[in-house]
C-alpha atoms as a PDB file:
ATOM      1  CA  UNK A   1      17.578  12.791  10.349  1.00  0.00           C
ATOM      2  CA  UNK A   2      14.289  11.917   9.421  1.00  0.00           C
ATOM      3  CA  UNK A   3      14.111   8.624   6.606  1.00  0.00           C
ATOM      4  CA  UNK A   4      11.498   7.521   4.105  1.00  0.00           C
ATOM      5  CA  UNK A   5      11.593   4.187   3.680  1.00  0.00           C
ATOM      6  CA  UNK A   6       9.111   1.794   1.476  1.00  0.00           C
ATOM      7  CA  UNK A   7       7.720  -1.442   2.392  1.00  0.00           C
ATOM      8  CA  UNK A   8       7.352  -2.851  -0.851  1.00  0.00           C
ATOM      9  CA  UNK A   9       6.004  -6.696  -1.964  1.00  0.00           C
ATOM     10  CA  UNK A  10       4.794  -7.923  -5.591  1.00  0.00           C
ATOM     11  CA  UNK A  11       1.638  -9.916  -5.559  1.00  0.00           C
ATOM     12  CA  UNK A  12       0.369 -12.343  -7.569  1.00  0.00           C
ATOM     13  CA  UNK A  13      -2.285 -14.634  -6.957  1.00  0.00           C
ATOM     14  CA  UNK A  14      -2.287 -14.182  -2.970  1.00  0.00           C
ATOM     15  CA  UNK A  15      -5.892 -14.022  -2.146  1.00  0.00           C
ATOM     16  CA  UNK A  16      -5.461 -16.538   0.740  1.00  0.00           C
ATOM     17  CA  UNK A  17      -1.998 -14.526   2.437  1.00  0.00           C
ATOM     18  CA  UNK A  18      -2.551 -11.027   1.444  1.00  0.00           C
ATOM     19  CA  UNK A  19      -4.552  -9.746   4.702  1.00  0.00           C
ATOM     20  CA  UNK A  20      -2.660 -11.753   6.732  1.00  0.00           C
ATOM     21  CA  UNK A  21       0.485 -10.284   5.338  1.00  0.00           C
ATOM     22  CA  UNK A  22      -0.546  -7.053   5.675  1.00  0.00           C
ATOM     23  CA  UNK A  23      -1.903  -6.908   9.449  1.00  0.00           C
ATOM     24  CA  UNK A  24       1.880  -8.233  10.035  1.00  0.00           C
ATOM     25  CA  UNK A  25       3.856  -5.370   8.263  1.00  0.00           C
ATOM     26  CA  UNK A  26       1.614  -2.372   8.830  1.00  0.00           C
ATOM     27  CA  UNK A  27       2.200  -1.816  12.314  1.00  0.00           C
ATOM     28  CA  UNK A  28       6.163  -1.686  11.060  1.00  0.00           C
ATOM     29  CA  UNK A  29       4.755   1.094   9.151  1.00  0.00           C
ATOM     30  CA  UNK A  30       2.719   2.228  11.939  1.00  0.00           C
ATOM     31  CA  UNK A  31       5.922   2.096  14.241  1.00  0.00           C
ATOM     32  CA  UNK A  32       8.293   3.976  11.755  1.00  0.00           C
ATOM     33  CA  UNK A  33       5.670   7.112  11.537  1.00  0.00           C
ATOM     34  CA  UNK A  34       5.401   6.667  15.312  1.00  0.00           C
ATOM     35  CA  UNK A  35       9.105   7.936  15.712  1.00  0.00           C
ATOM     36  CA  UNK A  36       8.641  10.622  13.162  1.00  0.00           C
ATOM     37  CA  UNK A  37       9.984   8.795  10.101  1.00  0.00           C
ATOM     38  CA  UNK A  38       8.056   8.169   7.012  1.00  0.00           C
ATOM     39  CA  UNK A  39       6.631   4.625   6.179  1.00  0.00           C
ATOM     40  CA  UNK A  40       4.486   3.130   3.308  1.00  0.00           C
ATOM     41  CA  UNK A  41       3.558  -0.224   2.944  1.00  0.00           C
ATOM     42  CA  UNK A  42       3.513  -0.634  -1.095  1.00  0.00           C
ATOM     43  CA  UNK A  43       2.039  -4.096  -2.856  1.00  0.00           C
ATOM     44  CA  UNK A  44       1.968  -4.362  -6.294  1.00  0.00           C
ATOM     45  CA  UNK A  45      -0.798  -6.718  -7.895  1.00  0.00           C
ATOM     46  CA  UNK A  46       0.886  -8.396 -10.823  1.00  0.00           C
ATOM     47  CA  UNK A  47      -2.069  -9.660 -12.891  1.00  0.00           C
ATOM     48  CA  UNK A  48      -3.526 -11.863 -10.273  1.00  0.00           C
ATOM     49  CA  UNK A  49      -6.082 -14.123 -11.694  1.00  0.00           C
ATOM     50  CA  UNK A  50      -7.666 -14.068  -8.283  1.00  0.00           C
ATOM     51  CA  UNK A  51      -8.935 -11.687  -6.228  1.00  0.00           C
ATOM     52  CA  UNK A  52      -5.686 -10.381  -4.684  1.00  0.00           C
ATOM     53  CA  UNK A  53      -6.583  -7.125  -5.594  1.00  0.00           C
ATOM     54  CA  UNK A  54      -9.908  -6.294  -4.878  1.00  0.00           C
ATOM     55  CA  UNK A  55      -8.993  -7.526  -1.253  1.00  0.00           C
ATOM     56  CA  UNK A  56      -6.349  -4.869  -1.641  1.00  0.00           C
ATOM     57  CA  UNK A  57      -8.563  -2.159  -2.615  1.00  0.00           C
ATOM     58  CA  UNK A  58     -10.647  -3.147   0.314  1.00  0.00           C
ATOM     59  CA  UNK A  59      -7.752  -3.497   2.924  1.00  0.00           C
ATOM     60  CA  UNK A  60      -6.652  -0.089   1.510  1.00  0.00           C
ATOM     61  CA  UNK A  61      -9.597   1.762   3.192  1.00  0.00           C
ATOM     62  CA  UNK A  62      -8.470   0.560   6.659  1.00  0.00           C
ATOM     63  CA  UNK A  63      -5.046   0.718   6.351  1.00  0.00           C
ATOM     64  CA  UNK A  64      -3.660   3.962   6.867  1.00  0.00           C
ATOM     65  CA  UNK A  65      -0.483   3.561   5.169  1.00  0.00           C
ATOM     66  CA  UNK A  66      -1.250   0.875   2.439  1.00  0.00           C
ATOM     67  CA  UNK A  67      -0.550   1.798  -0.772  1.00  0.00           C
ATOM     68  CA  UNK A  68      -2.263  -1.094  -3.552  1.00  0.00           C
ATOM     69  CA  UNK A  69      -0.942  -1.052  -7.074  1.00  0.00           C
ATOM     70  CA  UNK A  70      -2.104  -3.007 -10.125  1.00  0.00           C
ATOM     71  CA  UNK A  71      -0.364  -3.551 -13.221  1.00  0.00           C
ATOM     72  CA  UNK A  72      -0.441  -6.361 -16.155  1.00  0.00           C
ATOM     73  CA  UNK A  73       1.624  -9.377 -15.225  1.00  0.00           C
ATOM     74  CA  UNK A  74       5.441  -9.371 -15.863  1.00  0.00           C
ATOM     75  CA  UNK A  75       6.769 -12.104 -13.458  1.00  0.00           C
ATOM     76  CA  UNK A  76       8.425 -11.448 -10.069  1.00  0.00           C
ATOM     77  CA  UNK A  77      11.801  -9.758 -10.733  1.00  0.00           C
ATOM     78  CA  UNK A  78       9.851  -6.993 -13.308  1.00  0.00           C
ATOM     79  CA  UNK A  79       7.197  -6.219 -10.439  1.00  0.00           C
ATOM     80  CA  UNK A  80      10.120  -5.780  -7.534  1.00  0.00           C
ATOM     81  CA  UNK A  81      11.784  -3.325 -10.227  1.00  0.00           C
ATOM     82  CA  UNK A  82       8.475  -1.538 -11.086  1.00  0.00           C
ATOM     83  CA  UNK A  83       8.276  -1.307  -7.062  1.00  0.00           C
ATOM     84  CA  UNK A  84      11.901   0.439  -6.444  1.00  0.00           C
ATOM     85  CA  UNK A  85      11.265   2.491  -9.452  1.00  0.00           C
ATOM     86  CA  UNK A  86       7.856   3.541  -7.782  1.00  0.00           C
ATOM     87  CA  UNK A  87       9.517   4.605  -4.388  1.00  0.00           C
ATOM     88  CA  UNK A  88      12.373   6.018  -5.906  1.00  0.00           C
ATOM     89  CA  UNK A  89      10.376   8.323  -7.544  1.00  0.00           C
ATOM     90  CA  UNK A  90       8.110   9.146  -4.646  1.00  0.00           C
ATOM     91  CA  UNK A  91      11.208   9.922  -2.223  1.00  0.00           C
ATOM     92  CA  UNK A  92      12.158   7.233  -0.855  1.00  0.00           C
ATOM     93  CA  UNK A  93      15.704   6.820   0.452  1.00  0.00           C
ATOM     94  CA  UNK A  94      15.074   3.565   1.762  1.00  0.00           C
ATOM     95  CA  UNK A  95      13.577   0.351   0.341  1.00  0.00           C
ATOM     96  CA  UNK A  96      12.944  -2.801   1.986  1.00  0.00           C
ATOM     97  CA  UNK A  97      11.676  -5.472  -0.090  1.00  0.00           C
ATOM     98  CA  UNK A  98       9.526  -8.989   0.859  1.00  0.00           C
ATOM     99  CA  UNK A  99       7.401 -11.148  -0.582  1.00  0.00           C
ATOM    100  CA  UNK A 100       3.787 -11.409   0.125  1.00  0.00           C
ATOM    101  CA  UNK A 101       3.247 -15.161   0.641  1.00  0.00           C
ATOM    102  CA  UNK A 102       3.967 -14.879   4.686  1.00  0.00           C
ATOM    103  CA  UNK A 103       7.296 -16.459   4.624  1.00  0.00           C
ATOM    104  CA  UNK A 104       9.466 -13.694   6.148  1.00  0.00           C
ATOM    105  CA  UNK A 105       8.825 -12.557   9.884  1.00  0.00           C
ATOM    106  CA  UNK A 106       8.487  -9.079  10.765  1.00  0.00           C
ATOM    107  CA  UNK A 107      10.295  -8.522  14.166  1.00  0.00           C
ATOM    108  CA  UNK A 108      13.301  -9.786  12.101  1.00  0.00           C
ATOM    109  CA  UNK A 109      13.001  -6.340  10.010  1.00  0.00           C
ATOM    110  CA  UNK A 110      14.302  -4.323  13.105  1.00  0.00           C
ATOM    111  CA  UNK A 111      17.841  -5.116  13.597  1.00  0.00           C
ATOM    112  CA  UNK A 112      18.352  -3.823  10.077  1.00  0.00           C
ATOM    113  CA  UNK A 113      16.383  -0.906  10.596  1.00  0.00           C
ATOM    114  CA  UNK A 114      18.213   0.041  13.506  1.00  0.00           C
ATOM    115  CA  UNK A 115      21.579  -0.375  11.563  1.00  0.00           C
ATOM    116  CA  UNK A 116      20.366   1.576   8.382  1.00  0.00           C
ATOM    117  CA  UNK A 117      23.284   4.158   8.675  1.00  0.00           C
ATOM    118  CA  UNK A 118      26.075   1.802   8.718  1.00  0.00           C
ATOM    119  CA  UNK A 119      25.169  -0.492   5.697  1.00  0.00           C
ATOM    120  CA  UNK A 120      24.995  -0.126   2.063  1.00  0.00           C
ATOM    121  CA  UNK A 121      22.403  -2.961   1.588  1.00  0.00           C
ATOM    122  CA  UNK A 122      20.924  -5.115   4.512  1.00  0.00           C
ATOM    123  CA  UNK A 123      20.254  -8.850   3.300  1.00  0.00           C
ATOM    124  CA  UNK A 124      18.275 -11.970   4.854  1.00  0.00           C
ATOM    125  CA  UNK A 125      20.106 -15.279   4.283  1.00  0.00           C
ATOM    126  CA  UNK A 126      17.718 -18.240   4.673  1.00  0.00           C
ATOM    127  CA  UNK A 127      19.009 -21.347   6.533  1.00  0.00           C
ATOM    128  CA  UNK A 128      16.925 -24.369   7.405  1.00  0.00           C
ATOM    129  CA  UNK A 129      14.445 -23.227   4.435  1.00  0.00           C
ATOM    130  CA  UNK A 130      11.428 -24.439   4.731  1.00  0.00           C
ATOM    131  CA  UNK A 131      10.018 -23.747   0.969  1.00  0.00           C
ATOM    132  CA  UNK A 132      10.849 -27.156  -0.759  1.00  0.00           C
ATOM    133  CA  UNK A 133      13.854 -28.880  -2.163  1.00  0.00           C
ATOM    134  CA  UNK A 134      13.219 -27.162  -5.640  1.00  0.00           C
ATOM    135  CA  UNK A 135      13.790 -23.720  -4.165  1.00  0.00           C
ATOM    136  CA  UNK A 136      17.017 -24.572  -2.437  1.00  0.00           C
ATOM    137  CA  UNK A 137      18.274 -26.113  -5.806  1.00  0.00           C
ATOM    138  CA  UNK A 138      17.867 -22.960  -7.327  1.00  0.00           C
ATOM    139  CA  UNK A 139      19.391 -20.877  -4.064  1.00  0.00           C
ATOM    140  CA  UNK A 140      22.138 -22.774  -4.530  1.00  0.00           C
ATOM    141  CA  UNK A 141      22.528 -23.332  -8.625  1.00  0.00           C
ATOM    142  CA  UNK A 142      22.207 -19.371  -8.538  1.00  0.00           C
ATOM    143  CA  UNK A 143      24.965 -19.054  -6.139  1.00  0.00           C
ATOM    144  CA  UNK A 144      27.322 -20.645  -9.047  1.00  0.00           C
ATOM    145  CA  UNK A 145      26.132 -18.964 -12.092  1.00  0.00           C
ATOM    146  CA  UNK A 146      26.452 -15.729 -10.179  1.00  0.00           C
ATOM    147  CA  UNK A 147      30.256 -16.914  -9.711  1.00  0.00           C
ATOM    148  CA  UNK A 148      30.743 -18.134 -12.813  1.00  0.00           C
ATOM    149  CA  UNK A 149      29.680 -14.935 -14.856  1.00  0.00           C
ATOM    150  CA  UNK A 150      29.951 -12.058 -11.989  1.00  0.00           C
ATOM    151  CA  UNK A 151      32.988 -13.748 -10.338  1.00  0.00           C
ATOM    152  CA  UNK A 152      31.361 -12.653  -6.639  1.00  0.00           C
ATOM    153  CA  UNK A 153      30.344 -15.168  -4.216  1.00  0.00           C
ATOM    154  CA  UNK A 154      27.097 -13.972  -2.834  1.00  0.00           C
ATOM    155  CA  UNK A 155      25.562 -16.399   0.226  1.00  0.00           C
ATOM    156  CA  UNK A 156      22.266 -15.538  -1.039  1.00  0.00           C
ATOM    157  CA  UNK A 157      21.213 -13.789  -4.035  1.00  0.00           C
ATOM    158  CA  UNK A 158      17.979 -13.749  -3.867  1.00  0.00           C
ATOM    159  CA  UNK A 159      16.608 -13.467  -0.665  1.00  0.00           C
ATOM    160  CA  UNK A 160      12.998 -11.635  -0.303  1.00  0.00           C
ATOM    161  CA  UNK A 161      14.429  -9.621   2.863  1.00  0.00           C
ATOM    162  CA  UNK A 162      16.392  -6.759   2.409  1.00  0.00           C
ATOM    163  CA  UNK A 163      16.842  -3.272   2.765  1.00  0.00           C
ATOM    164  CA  UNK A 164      18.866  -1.173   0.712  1.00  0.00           C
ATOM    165  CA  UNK A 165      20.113   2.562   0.295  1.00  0.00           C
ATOM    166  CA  UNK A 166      18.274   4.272  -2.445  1.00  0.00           C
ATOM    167  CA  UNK A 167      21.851   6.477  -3.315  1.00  0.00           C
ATOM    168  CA  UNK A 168      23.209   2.712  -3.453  1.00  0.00           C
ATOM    169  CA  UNK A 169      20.294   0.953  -5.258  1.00  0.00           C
ATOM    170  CA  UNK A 170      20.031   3.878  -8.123  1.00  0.00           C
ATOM    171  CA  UNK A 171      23.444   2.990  -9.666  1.00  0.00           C
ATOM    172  CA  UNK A 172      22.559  -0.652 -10.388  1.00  0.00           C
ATOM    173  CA  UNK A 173      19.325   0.288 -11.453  1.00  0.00           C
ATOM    174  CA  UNK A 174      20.392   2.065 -14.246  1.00  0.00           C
ATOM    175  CA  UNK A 175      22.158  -0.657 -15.993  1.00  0.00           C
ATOM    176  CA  UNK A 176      18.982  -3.172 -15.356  1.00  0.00           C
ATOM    177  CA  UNK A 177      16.250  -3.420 -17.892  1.00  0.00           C
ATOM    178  CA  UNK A 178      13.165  -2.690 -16.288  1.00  0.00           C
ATOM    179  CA  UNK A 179      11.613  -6.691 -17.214  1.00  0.00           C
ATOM    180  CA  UNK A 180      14.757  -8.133 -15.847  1.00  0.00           C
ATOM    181  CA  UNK A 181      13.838 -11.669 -14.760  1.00  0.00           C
ATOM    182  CA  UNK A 182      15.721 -12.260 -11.266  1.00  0.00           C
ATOM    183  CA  UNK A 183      16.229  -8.813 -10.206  1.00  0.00           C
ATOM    184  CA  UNK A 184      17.261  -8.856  -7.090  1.00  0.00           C
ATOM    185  CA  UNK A 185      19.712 -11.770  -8.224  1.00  0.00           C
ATOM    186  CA  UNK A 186      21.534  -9.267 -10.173  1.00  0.00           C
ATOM    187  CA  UNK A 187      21.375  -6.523  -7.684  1.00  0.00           C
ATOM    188  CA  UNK A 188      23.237  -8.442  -4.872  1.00  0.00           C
ATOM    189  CA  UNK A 189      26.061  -9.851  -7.849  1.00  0.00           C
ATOM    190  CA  UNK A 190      26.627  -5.989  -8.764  1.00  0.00           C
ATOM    191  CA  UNK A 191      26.521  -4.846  -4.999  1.00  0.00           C
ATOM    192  CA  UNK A 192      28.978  -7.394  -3.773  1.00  0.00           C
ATOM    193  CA  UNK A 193      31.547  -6.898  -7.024  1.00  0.00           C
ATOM    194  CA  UNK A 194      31.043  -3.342  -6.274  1.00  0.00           C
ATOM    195  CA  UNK A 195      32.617  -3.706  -2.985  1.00  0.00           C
ATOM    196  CA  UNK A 196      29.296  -1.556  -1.496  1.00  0.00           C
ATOM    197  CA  UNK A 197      28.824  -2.310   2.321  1.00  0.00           C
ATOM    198  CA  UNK A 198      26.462  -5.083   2.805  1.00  0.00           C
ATOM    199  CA  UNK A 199      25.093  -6.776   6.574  1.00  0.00           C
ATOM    200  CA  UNK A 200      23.986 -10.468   6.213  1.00  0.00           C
ATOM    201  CA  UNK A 201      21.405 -11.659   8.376  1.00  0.00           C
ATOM    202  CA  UNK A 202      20.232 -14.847   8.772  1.00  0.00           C
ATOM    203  CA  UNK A 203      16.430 -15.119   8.667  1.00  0.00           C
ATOM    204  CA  UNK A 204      13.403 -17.514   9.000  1.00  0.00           C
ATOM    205  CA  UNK A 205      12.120 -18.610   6.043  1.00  0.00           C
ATOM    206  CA  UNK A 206       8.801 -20.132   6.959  1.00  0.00           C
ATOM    207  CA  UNK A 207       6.579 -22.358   4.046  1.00  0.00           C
ATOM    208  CA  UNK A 208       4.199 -19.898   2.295  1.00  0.00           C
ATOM    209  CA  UNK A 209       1.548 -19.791   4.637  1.00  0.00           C
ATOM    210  CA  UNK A 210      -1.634 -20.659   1.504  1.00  0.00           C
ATOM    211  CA  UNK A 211      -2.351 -20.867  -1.803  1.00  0.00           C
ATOM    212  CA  UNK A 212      -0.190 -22.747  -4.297  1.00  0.00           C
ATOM    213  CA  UNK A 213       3.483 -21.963  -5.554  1.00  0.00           C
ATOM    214  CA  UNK A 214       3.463 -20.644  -8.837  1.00  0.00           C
ATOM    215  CA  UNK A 215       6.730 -21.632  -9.929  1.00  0.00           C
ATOM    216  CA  UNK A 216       7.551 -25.647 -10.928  1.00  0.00           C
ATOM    217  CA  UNK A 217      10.665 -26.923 -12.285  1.00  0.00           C
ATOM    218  CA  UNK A 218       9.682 -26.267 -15.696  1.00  0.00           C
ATOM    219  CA  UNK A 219       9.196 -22.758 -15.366  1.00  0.00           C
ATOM    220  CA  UNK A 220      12.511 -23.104 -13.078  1.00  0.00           C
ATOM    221  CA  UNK A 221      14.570 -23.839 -15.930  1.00  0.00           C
ATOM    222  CA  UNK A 222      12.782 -21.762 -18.509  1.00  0.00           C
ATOM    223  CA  UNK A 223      13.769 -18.800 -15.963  1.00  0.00           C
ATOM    224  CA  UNK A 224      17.069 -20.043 -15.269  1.00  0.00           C
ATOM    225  CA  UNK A 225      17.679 -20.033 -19.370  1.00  0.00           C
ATOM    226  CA  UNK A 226      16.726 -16.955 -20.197  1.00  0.00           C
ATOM    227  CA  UNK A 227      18.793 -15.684 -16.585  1.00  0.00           C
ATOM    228  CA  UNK A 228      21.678 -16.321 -18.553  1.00  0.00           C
ATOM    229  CA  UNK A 229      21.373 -14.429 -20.791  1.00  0.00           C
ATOM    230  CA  UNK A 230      20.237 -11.485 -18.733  1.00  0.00           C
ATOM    231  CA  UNK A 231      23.432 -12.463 -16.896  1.00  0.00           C
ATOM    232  CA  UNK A 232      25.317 -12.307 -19.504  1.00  0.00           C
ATOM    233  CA  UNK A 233      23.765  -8.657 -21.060  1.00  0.00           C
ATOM    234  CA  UNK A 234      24.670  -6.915 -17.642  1.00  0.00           C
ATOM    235  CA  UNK A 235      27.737  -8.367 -17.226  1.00  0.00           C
ATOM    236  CA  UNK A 236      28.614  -6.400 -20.425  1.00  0.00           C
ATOM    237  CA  UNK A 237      27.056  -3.320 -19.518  1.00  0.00           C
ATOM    238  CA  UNK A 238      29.056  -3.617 -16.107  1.00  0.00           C
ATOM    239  CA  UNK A 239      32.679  -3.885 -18.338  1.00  0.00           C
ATOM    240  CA  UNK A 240      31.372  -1.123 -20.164  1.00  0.00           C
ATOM    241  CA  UNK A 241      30.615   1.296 -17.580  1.00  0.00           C
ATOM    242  CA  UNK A 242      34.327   0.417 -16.071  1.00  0.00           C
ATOM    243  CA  UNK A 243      36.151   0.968 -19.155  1.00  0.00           C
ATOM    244  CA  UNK A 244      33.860   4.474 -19.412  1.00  0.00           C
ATOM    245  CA  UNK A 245      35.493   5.170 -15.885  1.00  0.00           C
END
C-alpha cells in the first residue's frame, strides 16, 4: 500500500533554525518518495516578526518537496491544528508533527515509520531534556492536570514527535476548536482515554539549536490558565459524545 504522510512544523520567529531544520527533514521526504510513498515537508509561518518566511519562500525554490505556509499568528497549538487540518484535507493519511527549533533528531523518525501499520499514534517521550527547568515543570504539571480532569495518565502529552493515523486523528479533531491552546496536549489525553493503540518512544530532546525561546513563565501560566478551561470545555464535549453513543 502506498501512504501519504505530512511532515508538518509551525514556525514562528525561526530565522536562525529554519534552513538548518529543513536540510535535516527533507531528505526524510526525499527517502519516503524514494520507495514510492508520498512525502511533503509542510511549515507553517505563524506571524513571525522575523524573516522566517521569506527564508521559506526562498528555501521553497530548492526544495522539491517543501511546502511554506503563512498565516496571522495564533500561538503554537492553533498553528499544529491549522497544519493537520491542511494535510487532512490534501490526503494525507499520515501526519507526523515536530517543531522547527532543531530539537528533535531525524533518524529517530524511522522506527515509527517502519511500524506505521501497527500503531494508532506513534509518540516521542523526552528524557534527560535538555530545554530548561521551566519546560520540564510544565511536562510534568501537564501530566497532572491531564489526570486530574481526563483521568488518563499520559508519560508525555506534549511531545513535538509523533506520528499519528489520520482515520485516528479525525475523531478528536472534531471535538477541538480550531484555536485550541495545547493541542496536541489534548490529543494524547483523548487518544489514551480512548483506549486507541499508541507506541512510546523515547527521544532526544536537544536545546533549540538558536534564537530565543518565546515562551517565559509568565506566558507559562497565562497558557496554563486558560488550558483549563479548554480542558475543561472538551472534557464536556467528550461526556457528551459518550452519552450520544
Amino acid at each position: 500500500m502506498k501512504d501519504t504522510i505530512y511532515f508538518v512544523l509551525p514556525a514562528y520567529n525561526e530565522e536562525e533554525n529554519i534552513e538548518d531544520v529543513i536540510r535535516q527533514w527533507h531528505p526524510v521526504c526525499e527517502k519516503i518518495n524514494a520507495e514510492g510513498h508520498t512525502a511533503q515537508l509542510v511549515i507553517a509561518n505563524d506571524g513571525s516578526r522575523d524573516n522566517t518566511y521569506k527564508i521559506l519562500l526562498g528555501l521553497q525554490k530548492k526544495f522539491r518537496y517543501l511546502v511554506a505556509l503563512d498565516k496571522p499568528n495564533s500561538g503554537h497549538g492553533a498553528t499544529v491544528l491549522f497544519l493537520y487540518h491542511y494535510a487532512i484535507d490534501h490526503g494525507a493519511n499520515y501526519i507526523f508533527q515536530t517543531d522547527s527549533d532543531g530539537q528533535t533528531l531525524p533518524e529517530e523518525f524511522w522506527p515509527m515509520w517502519e511500524n506505521r501499520e501497527k500503531y494508532d499514534f506513534q509518540i516521542g517521550t523526552r528524557g534527560g531534556r535538555q530545554d530548561g527547568a521551566s519546560r520540564v515543570f510544565v511536562t510534568k504539571t501537564l501530566r497532572l492536570v491531564v489526570w486530574q480532569i481526563f483521568h488518563v495518565w499520559v508519560k508525555d502529552a506534549n511531545t513535538p514527535f509523533r506520528l499519528m493515523k489520520v482515520e485516528k486523528l479525525q475523531p478528536i479533531l472534531d471535538i477541538m476548536p480550531k484555536d485550541y491552546n495545547l493541542a496536541n496536549v489534548a490529543v494524547s489525553a483523548i487518544a489514551v482515554r480512548w483506549k486507541y493503540n499508541i507506541g512510546w518512544y523515547p527521544i532526544t530532546f536537544r536545546p533549540r539549536q538558536g534564537g530565543v525561546n518565546s515562551i517565559n513563565m509568565k506566558r507559562i501560566f497565562g497558557i496554563g490558565e486558560k488550558a483549563l478551561v479548554d480542558f475543561h470545555a472538551i472534557n464536556k464535549s467528550l461526556k457528551k459524545r459518550k452519552d450520544e453513543r
